[in-house]
N, C-alpha and C. Protein backbone atom coordinates (compact mmCIF):
# COMPACT_ATOMS: atom_id res chain seq x y z
N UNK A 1 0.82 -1.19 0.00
CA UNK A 1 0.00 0.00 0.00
C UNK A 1 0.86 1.25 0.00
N UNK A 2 2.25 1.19 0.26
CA UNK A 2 3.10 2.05 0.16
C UNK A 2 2.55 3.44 0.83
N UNK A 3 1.58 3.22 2.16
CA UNK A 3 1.74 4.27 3.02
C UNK A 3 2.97 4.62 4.10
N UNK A 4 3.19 5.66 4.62
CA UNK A 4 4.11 5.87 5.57
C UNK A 4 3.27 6.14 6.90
N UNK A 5 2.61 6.66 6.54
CA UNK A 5 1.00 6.81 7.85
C UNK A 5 -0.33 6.44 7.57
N UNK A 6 -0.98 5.98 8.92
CA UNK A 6 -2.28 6.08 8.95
C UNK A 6 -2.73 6.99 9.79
N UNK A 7 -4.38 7.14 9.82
CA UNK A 7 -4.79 7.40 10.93
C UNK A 7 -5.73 6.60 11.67
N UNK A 8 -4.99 6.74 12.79
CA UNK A 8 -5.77 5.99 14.26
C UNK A 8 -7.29 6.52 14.86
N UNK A 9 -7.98 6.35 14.24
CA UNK A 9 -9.14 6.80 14.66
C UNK A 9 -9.89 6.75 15.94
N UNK A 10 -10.21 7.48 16.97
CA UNK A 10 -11.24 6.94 18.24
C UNK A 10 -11.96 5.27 18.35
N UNK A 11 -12.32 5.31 16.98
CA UNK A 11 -13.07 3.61 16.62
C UNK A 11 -12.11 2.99 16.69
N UNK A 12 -10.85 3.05 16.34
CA UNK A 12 -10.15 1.73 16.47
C UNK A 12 -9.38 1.27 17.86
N UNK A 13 -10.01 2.99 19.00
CA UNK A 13 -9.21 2.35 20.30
C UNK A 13 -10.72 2.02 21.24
N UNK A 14 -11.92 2.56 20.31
CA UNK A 14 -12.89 1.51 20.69
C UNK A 14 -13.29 0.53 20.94
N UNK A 15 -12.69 -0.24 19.30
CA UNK A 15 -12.99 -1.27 19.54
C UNK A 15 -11.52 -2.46 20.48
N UNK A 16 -10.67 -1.80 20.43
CA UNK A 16 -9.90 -2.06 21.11
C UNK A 16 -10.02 -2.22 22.87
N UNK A 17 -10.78 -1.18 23.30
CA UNK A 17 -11.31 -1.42 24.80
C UNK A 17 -11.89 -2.65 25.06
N UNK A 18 -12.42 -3.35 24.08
CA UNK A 18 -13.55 -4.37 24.45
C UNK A 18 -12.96 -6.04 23.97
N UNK A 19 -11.49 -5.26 23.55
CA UNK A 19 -10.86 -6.74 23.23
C UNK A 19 -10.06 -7.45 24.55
N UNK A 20 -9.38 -8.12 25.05
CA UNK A 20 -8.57 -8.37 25.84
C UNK A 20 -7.17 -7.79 24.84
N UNK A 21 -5.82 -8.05 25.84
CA UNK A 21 -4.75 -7.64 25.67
C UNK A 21 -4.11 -8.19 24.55
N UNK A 22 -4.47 -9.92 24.40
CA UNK A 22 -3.64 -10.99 23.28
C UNK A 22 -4.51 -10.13 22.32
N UNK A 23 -5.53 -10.41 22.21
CA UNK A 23 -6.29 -9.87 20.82
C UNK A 23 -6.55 -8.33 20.46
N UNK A 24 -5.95 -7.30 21.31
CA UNK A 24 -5.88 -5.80 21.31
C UNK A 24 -4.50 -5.90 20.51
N UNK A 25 -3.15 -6.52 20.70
CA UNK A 25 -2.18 -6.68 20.45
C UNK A 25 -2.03 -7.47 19.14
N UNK A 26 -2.86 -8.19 18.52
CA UNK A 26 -3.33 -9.07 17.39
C UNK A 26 -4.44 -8.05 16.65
N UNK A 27 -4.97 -7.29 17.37
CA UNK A 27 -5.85 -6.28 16.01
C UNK A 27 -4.95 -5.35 15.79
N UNK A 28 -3.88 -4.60 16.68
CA UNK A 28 -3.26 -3.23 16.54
C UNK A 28 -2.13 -4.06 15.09
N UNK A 29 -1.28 -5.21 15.28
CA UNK A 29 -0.48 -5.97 14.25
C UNK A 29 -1.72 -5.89 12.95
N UNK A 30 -2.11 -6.71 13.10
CA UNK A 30 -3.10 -6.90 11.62
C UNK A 30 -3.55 -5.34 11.38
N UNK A 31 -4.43 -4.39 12.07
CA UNK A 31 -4.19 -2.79 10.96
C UNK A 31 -3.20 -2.41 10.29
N UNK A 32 -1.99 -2.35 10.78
CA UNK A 32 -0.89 -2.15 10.62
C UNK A 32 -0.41 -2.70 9.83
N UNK A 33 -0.76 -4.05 9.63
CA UNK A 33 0.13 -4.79 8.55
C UNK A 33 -0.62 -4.36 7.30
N UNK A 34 -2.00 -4.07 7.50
CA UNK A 34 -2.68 -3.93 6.59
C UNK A 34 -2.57 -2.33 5.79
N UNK A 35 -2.45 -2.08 6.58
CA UNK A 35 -2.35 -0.43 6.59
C UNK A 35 -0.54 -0.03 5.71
N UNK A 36 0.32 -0.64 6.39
CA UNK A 36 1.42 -0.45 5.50
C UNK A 36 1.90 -1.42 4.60
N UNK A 37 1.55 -2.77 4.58
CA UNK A 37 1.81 -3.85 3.30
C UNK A 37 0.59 -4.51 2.62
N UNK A 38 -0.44 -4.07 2.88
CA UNK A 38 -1.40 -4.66 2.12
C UNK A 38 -1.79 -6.10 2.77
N UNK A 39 -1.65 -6.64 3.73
CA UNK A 39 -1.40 -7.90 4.10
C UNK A 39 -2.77 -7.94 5.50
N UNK A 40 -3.63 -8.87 5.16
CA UNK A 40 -4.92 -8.92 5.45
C UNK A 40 -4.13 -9.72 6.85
N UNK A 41 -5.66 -10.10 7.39
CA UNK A 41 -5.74 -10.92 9.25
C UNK A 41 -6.06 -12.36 8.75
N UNK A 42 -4.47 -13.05 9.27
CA UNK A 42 -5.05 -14.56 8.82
C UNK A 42 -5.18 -15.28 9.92
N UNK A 43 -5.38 -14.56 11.18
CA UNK A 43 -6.06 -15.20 12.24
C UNK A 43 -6.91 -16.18 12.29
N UNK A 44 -7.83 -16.66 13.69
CA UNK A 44 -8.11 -17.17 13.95
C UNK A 44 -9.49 -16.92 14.53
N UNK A 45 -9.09 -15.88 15.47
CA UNK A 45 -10.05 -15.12 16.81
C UNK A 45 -10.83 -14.24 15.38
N UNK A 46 -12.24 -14.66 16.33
CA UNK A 46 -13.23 -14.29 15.05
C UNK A 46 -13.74 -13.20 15.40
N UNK A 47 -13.25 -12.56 17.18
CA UNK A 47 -13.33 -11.06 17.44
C UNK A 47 -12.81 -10.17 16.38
N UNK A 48 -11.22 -10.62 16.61
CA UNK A 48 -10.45 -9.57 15.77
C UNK A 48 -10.97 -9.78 14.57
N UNK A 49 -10.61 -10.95 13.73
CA UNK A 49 -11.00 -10.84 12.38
C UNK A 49 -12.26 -9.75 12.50
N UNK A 50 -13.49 -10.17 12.98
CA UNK A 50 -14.19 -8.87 12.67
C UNK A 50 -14.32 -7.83 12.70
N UNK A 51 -13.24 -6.94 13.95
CA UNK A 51 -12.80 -6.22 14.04
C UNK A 51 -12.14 -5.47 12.98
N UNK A 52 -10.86 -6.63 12.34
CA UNK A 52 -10.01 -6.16 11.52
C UNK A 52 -11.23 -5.53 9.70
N UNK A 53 -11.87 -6.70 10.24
CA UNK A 53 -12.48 -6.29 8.95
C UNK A 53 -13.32 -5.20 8.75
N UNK A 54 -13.79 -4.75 9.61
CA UNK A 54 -14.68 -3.21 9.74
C UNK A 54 -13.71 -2.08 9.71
N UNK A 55 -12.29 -2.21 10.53
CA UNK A 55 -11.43 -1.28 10.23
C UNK A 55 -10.68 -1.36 8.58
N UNK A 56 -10.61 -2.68 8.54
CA UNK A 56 -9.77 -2.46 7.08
C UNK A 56 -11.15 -1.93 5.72
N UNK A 57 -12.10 -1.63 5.71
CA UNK A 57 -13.05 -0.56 5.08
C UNK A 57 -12.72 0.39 5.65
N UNK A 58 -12.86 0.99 7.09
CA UNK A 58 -12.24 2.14 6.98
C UNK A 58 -11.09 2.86 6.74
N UNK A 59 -10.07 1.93 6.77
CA UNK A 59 -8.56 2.39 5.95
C UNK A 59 -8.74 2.26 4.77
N UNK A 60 -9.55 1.51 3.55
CA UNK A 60 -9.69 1.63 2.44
C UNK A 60 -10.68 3.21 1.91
N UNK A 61 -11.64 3.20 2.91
CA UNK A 61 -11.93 4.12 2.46
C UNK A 61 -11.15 6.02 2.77
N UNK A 62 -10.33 5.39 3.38
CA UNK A 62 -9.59 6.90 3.90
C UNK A 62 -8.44 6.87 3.05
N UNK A 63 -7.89 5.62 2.30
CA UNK A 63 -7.16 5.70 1.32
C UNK A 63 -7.81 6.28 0.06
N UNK A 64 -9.08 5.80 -0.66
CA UNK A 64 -9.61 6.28 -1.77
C UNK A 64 -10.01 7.98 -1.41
N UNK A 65 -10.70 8.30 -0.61
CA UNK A 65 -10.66 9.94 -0.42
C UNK A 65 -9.62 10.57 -0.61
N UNK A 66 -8.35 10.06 0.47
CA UNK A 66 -7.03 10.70 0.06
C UNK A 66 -6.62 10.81 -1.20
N UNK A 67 -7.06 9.97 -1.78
CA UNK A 67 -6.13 9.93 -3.19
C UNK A 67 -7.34 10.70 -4.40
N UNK A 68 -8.26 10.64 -4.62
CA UNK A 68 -9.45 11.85 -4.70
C UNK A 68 -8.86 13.20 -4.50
N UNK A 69 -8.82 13.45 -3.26
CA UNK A 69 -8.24 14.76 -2.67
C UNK A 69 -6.93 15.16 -3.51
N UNK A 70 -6.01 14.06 -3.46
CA UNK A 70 -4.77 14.34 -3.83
C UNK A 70 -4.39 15.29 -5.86
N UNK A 71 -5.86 14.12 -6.51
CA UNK A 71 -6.07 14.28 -7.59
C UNK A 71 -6.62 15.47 -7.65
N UNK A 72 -8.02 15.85 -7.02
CA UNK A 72 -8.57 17.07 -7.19
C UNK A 72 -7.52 18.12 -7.30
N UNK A 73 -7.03 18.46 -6.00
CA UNK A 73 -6.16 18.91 -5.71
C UNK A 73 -4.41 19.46 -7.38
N UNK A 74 -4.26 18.06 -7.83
CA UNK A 74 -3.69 18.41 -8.94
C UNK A 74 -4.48 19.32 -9.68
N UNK A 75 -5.34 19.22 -10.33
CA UNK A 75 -6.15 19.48 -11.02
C UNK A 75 -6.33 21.04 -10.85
N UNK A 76 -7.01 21.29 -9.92
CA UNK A 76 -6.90 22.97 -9.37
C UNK A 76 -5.34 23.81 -9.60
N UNK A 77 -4.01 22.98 -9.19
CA UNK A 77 -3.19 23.35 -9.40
C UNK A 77 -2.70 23.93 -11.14
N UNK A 78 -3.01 22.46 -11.32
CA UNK A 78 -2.69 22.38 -13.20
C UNK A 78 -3.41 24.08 -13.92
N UNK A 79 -5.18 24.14 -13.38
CA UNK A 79 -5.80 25.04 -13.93
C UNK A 79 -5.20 26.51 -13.19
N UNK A 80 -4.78 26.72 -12.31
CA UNK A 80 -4.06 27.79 -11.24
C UNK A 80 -3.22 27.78 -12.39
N UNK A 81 -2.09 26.90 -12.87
CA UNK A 81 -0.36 27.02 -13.56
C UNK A 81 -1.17 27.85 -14.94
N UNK A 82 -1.86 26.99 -15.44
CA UNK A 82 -2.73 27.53 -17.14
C UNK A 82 -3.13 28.92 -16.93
N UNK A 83 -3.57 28.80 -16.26
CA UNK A 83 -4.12 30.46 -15.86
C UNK A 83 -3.20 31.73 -15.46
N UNK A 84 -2.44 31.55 -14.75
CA UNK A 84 -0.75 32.47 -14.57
C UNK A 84 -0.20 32.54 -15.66
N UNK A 85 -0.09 31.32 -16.71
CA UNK A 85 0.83 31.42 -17.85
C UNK A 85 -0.26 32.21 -19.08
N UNK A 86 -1.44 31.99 -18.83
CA UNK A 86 -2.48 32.50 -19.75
C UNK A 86 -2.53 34.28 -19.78
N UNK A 87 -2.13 34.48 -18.40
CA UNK A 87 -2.60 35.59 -17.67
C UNK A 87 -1.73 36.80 -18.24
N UNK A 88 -0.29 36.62 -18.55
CA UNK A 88 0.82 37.61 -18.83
C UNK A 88 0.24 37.95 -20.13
N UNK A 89 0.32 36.81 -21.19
CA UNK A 89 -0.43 37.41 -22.37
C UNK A 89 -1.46 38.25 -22.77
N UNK A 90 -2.11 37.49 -22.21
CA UNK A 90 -3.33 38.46 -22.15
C UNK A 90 -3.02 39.59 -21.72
N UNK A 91 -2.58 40.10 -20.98
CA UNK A 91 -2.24 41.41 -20.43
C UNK A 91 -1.32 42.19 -21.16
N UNK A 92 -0.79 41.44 -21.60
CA UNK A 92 0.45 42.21 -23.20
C UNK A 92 -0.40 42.60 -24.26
N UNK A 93 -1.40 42.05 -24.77
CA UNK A 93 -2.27 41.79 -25.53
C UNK A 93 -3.01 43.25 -24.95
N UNK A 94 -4.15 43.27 -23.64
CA UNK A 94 -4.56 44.20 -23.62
C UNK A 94 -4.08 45.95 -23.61
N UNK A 95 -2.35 45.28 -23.27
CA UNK A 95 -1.57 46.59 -23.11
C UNK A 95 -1.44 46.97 -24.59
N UNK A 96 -1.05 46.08 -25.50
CA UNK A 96 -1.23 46.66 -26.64
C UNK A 96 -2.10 47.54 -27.23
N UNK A 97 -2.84 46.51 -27.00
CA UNK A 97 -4.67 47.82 -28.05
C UNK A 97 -4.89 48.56 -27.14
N UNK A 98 -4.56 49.29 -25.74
CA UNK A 98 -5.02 50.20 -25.21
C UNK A 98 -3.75 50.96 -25.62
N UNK A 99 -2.13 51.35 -25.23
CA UNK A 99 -1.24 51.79 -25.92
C UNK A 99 -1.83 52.55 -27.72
N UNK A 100 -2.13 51.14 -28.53
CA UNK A 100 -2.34 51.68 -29.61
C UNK A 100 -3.62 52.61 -30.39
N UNK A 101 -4.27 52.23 -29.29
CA UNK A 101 -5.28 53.08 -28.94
C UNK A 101 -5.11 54.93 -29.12
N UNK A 102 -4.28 55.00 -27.70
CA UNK A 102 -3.73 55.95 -27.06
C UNK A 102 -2.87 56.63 -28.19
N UNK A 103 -2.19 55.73 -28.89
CA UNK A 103 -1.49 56.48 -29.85
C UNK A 103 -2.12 57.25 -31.10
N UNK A 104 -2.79 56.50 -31.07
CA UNK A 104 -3.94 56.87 -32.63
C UNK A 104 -4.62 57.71 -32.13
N UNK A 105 -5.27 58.01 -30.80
CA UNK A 105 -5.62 59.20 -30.64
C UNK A 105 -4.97 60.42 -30.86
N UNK A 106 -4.06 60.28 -29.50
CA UNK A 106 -3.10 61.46 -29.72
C UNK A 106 -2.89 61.80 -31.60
N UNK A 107 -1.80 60.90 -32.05
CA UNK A 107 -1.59 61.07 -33.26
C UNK A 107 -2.87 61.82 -34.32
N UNK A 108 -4.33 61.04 -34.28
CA UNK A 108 -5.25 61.25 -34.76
C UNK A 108 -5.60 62.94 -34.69
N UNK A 109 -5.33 63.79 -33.42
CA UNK A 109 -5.81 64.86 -32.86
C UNK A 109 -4.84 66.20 -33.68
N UNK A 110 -3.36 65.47 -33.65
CA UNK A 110 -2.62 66.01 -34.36
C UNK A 110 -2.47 66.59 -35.88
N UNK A 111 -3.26 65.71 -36.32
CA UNK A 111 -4.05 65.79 -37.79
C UNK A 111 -4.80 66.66 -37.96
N UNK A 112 -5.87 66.91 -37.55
CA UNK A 112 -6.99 67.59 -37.19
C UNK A 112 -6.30 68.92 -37.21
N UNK A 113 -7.22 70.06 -37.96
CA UNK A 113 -7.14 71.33 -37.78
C UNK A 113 -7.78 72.15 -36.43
N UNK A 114 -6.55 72.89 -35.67
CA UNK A 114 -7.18 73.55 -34.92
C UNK A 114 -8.13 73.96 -34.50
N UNK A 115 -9.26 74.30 -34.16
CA UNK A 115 -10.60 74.98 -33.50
C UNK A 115 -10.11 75.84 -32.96
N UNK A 116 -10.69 77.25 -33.14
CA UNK A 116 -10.91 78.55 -32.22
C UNK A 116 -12.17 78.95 -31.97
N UNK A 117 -12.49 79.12 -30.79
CA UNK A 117 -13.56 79.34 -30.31
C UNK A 117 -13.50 81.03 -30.29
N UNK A 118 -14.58 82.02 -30.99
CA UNK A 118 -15.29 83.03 -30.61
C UNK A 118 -15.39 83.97 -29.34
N UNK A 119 -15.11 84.59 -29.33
CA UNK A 119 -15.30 84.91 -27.83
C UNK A 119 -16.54 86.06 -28.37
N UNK A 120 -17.14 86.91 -27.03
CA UNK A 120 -17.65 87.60 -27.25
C UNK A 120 -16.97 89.12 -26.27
N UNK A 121 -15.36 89.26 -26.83
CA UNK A 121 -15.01 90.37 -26.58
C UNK A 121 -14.68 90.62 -27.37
């Protein structure tokens, strides 16, 4: 499973209260094994096994979210990177036609014959 961590949830020192010590010590091994090698409860004690088996859904399912998360997570990034690199252009782009804008005015005004306005003195 190539985790480096899990998490220990309240439920698993739940169900741990209600085991004795051999089989608290035989469920904490089997999560664990399960949790970092993939390697199921080939026990015996049909406590733990059931135990193990209600927890090992919940480590599967806290693995598939994580890795969901992890993906989403790319994804937002990827569209964040597209968007920064999208972003300069565009802005060169708008600096342009407003610049050339600006120029053609000015320039445009320059063309143009003077106006004098009338007075009435």
């Amino acid at each position: 499973m190539n985790n480096k961590f899990f998490k220990f949830s309240e439920n698993y020192a739940n169900v741990i209260k209600h085991l004795d010590d051999k089989q608290a010590g035989q469920y904490v091994k089997a999560i664990s094994d399960y949790a970092f090698e993939g390697k199921t409860y080939a026990g015996k004690d049909t406590a733990v096994k059931t135990a193990f088996t209600l927890t090992k859904q919940m480590i599967d399912d806290e693995k598939f979210y994580r890795e969901k998360g992890r993906l989403g997570g790319q994804k937002i990034a990827e569209r964040k990177r597209e968007t920064e690199e999208e972003n300069p252009i565009l802005k060169s782009v708008i600096g342009t036609v407003i610049a050339s804008e600006l120029l053609s005015g000015m320039l445009g005004k320059q063309d143009e014959e003077p106006t004098f306005e009338k007075s009435d003195h």
